[in-house]
Protein backbone atom coordinates (compact mmCIF):
# COMPACT_ATOMS: atom_id res chain seq x y z
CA UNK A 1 -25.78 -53.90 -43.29
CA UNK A 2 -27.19 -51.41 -45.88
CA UNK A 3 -30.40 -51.98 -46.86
CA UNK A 4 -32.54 -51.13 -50.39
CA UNK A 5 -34.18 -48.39 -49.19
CA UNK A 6 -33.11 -45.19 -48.98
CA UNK A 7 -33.67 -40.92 -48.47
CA UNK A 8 -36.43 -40.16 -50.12
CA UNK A 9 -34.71 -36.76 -51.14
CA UNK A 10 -33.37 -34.56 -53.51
CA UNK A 11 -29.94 -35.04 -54.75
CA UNK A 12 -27.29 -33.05 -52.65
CA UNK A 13 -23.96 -33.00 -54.36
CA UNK A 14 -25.53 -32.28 -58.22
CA UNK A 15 -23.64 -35.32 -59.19
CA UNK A 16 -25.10 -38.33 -61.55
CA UNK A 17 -23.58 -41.84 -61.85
CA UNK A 18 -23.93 -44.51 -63.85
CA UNK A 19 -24.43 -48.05 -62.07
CA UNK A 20 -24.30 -51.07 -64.28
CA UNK A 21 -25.25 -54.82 -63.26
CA UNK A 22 -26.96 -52.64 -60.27
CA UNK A 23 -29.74 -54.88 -59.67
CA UNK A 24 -28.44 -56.88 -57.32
CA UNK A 25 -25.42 -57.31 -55.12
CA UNK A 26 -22.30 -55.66 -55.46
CA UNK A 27 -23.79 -52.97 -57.84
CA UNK A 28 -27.21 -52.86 -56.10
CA UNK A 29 -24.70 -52.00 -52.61
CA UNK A 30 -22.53 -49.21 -54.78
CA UNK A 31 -25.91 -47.68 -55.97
CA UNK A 32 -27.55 -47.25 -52.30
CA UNK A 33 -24.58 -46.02 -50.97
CA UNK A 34 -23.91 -43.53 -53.35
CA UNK A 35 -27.27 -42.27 -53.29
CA UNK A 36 -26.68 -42.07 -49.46
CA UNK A 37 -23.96 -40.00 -50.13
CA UNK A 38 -26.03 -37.86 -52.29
CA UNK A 39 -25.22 -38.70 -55.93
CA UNK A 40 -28.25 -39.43 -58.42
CA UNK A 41 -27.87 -42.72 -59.59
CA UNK A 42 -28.64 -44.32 -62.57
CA UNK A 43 -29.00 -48.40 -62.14
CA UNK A 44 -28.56 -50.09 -65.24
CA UNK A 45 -29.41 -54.08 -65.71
CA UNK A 46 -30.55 -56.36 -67.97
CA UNK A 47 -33.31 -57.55 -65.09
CA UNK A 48 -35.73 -55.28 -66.02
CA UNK A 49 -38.66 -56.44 -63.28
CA UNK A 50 -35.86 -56.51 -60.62
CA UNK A 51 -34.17 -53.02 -61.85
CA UNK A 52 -37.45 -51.64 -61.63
CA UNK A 53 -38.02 -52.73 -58.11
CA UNK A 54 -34.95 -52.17 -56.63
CA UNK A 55 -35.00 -48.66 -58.06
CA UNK A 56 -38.79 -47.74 -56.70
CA UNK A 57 -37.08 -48.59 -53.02
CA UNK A 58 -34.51 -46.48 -53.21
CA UNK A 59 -36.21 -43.79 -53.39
CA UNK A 60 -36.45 -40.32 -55.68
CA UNK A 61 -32.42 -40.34 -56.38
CA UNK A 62 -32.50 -43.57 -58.50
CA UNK A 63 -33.58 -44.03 -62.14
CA UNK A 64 -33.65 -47.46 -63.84
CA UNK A 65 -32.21 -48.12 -67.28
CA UNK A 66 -32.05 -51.37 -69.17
CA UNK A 67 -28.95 -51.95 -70.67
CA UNK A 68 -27.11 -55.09 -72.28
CA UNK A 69 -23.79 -53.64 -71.79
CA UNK A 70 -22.37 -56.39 -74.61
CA UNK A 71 -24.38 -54.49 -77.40
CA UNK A 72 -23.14 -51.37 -78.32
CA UNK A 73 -26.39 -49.84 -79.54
CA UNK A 74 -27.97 -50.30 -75.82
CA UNK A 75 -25.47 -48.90 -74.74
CA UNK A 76 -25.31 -45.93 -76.53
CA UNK A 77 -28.73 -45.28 -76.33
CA UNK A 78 -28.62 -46.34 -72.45
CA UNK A 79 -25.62 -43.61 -71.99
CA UNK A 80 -28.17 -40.81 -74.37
CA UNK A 81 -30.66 -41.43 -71.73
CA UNK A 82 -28.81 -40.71 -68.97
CA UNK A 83 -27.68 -37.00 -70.40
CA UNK A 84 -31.39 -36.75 -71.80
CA UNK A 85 -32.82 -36.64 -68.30
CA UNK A 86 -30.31 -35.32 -66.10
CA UNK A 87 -27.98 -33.69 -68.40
CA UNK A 88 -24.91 -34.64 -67.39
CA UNK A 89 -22.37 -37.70 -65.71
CA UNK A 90 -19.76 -37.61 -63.73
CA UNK A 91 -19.26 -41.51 -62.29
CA UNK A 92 -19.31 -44.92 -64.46
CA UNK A 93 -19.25 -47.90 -62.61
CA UNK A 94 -18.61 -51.19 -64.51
CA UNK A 95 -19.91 -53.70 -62.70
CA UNK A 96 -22.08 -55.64 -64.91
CA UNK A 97 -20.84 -59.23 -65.38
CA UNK A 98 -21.56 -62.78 -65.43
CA UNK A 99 -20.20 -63.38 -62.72
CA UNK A 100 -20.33 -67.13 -61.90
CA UNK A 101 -16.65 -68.03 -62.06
CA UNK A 102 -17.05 -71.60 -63.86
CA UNK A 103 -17.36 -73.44 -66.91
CA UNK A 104 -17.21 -76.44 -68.25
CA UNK A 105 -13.84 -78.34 -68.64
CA UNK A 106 -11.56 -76.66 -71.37
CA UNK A 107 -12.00 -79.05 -73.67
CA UNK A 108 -15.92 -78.90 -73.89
CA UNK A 109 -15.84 -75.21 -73.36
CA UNK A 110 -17.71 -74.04 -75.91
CA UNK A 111 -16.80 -70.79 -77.45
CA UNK A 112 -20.38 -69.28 -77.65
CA UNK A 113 -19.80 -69.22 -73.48
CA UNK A 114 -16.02 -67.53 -73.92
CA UNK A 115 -17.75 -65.46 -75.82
CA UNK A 116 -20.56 -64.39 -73.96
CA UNK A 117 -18.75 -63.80 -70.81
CA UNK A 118 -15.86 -61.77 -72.70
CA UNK A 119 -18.77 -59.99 -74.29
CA UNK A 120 -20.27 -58.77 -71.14
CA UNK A 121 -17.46 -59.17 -69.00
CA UNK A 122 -14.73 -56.57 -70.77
CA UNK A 123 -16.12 -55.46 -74.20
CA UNK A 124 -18.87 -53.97 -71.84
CA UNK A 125 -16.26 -51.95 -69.80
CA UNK A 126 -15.05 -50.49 -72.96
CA UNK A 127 -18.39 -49.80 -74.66
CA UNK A 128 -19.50 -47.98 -71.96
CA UNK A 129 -16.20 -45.84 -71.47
CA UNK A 130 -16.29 -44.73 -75.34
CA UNK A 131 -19.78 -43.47 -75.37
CA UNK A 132 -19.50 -42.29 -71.51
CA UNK A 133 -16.14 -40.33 -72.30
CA UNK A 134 -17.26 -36.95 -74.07
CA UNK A 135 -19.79 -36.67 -71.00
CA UNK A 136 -17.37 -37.82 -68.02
CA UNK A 137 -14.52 -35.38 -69.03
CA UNK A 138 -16.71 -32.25 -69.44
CA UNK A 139 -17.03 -32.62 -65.53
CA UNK A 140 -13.48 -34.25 -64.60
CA UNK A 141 -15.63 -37.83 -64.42
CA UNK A 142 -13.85 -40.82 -62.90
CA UNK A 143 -15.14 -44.60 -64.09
CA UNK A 144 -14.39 -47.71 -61.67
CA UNK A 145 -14.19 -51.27 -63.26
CA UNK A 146 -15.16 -53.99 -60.91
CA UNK A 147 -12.25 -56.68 -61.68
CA UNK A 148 -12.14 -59.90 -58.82
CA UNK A 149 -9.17 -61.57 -56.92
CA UNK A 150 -9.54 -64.48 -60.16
CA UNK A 151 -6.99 -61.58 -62.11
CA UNK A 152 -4.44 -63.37 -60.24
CA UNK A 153 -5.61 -66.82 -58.20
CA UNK A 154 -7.48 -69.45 -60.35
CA UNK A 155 -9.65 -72.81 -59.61
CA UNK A 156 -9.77 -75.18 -62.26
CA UNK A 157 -12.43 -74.22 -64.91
CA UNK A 158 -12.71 -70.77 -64.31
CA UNK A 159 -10.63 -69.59 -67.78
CA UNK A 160 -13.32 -67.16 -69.18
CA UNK A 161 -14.10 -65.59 -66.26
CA UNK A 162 -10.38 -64.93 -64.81
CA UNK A 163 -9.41 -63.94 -68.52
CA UNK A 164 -11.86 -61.68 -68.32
CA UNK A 165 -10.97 -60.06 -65.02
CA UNK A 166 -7.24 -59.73 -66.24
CA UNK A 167 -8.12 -58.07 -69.36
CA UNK A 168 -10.23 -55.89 -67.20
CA UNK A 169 -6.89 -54.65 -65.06
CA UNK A 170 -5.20 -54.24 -68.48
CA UNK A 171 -7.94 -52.02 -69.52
CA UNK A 172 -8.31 -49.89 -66.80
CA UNK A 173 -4.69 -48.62 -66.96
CA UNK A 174 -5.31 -48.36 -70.62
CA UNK A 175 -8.12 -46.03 -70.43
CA UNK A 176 -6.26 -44.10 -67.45
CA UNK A 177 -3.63 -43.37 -69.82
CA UNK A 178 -5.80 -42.43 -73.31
CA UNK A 179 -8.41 -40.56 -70.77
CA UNK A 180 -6.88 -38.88 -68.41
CA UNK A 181 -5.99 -35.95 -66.96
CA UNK A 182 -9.42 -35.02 -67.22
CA UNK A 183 -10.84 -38.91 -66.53
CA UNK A 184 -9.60 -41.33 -63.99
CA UNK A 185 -9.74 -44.72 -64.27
CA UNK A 186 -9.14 -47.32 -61.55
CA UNK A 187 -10.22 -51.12 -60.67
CA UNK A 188 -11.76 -52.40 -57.81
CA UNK A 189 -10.95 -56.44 -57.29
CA UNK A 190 -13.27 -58.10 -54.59
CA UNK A 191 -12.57 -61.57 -53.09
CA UNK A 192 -15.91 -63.42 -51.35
CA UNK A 193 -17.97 -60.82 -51.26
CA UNK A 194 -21.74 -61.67 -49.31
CA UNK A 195 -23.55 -59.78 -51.88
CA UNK A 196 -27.32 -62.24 -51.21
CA UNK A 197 -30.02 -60.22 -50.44
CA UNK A 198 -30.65 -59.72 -46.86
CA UNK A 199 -33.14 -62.20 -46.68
CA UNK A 200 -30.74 -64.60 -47.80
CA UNK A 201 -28.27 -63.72 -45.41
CA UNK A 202 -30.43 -64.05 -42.82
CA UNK A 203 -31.95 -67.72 -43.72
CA UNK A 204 -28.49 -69.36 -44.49
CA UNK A 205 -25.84 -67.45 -42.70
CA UNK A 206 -21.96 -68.27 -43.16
CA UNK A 207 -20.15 -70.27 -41.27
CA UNK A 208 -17.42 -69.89 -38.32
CA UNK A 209 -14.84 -71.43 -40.90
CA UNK A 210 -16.21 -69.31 -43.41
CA UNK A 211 -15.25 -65.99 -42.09
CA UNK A 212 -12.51 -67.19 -40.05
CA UNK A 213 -10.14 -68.32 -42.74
CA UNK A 214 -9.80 -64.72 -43.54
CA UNK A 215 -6.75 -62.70 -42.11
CA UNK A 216 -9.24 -59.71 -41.72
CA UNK A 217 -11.80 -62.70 -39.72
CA UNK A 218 -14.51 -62.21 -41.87
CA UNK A 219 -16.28 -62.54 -45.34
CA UNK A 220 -16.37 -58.70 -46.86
CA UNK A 221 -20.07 -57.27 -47.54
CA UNK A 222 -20.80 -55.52 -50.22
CA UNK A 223 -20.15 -52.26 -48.16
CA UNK A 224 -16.96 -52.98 -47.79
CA UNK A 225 -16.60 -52.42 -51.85
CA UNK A 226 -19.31 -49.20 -51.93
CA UNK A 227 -17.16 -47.46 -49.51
CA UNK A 228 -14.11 -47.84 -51.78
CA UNK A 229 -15.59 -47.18 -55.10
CA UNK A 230 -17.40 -44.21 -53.54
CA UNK A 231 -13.93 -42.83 -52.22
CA UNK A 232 -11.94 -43.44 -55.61
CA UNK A 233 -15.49 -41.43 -57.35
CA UNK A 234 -14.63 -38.51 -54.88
CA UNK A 235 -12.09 -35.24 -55.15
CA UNK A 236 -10.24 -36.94 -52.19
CA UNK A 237 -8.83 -39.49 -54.69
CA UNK A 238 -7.99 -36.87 -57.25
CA UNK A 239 -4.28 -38.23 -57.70
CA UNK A 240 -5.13 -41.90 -58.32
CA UNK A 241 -5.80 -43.36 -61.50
CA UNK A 242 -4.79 -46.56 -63.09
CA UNK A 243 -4.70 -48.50 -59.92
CA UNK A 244 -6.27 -51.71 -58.35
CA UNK A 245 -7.37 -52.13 -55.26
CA UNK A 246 -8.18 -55.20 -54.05
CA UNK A 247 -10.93 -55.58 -51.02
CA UNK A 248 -10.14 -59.64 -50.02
CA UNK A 249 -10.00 -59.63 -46.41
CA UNK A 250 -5.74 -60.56 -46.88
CA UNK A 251 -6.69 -63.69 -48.69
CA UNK A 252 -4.37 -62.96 -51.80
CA UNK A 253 -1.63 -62.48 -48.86
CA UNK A 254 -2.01 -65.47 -47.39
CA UNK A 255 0.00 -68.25 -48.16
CA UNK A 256 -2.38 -71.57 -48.27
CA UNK A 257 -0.09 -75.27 -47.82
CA UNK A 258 -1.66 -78.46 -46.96
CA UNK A 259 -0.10 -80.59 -44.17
């Protein structure tokens, strides 16, 4: 499993992303393995002691920005930072979210939360592709949007978060088709994901049922969804745009009945 730390090296492949929601977990994993894969990476988060942290241990090819992604004016000024010191950006990664799935029953869900989670959720998505855009396409850029499985399976009390993960689909292939040729756009849709810190893992481990329920046998690590975004950020996936992929271990396949 991929660690925090990484080369403590100059960037090899010239190239600069943008990493929200990177201090931890799924973004934290896309950040380290891009930079192992040579990228500079910029981690953006609203954690600004934990950003700051995470950043120092990986090494010389991360910088730290703090970014609300639901206010526009952080993230234009978050996005002005970026070109100011490395002038230029060829990967966005929307990944910033709030990402627990549940709320209160629907009829004491109170719209401040909708709100919120929309806010951050999908408005942040979009704010960062508009003031990203001019940047991305002077370099034939490519943004990923991490979506989730909850697009398309629900538990009860979950509505903000899986409406925001559908609109998130939705806008993908909309910004595929206003951005491109020059930008691609595509989605990224984890199931159960580990994403705890190592340590974590480590002192509470899943169980045997845990991974087993899976048709691939195990709960995905956040590896599993690096390697993809990193592949859909490369030249090799220069004919893709506007899709979703979704990294679930077959779980959206499988075809759950009680006895």
């Amino acid at each position: 499993m991929m660690e925090w730390s990484g080369e403590h090296a100059a960037p090899t492949n010239g190239k600069v992303a943008l990493v929200t929601g990177a201090a931890r977990g799924i973004g934290l994993g896309i950040a380290a393995w891009l930079i192992a894969e040579g990228w500079q990476v910029v981690l953006a988060d609203v954690d600004r002691e934990r950003g700051s942290t995470v950043t120092k241990a990986l090494g010389v090819n991360a910088w730290f920005v703090a970014m609300d992604v639901a206010h526009e004016s952080q993230v234009a000024v978050g996005v002005a930072e970026v070109l100011g010191q490395f002038g230029r950006l060829d990967a966005l990664v929307c990944n910033a979210a709030i990402a627990e799935p549940y709320n209160p029953p629907l009829e004491s869900l109170q719209l401040s939360h909708w709100n919120r989670v929309l806010a951050v959720n999908l408005t942040g998505p979009m704010l960062l592709a508009k003031h990203a855009a001019p940047y991305l396409r002077a370099h034939n850029g490519s943004i990923v949007n991490v979506a989730s499985t909850r697009a398309h399976q629900s538990e009860a009390d979950s509505e903000a978060y899986a409406a925001s993960k559908g609109g998130l689909l939705a806008l993908t292939h909309a910004l595929a088709l206003s951005l491109g040729p020059d930008i691609r756009v595509n989605a990224v849709s984890p199931g159960w994901i580990d994403a705890r810190d190592p340590s974590a893992r480590h002192e509470a481990p899943l169980s045997e049922s845990d991974h087993v329920q899976h048709p691939a046998g195990r709960v995905g690590s956040v590896e599993d969804v690096a390697s993809l975004v990193a592949w859909l950020l490369s030249d090799n996936a220069g004919f893709v745009t506007g899709q979703e992929f979704i990294v679930d271990g077959g779980m959206t396949r499988k075809m759950i009945y009680r006895d």
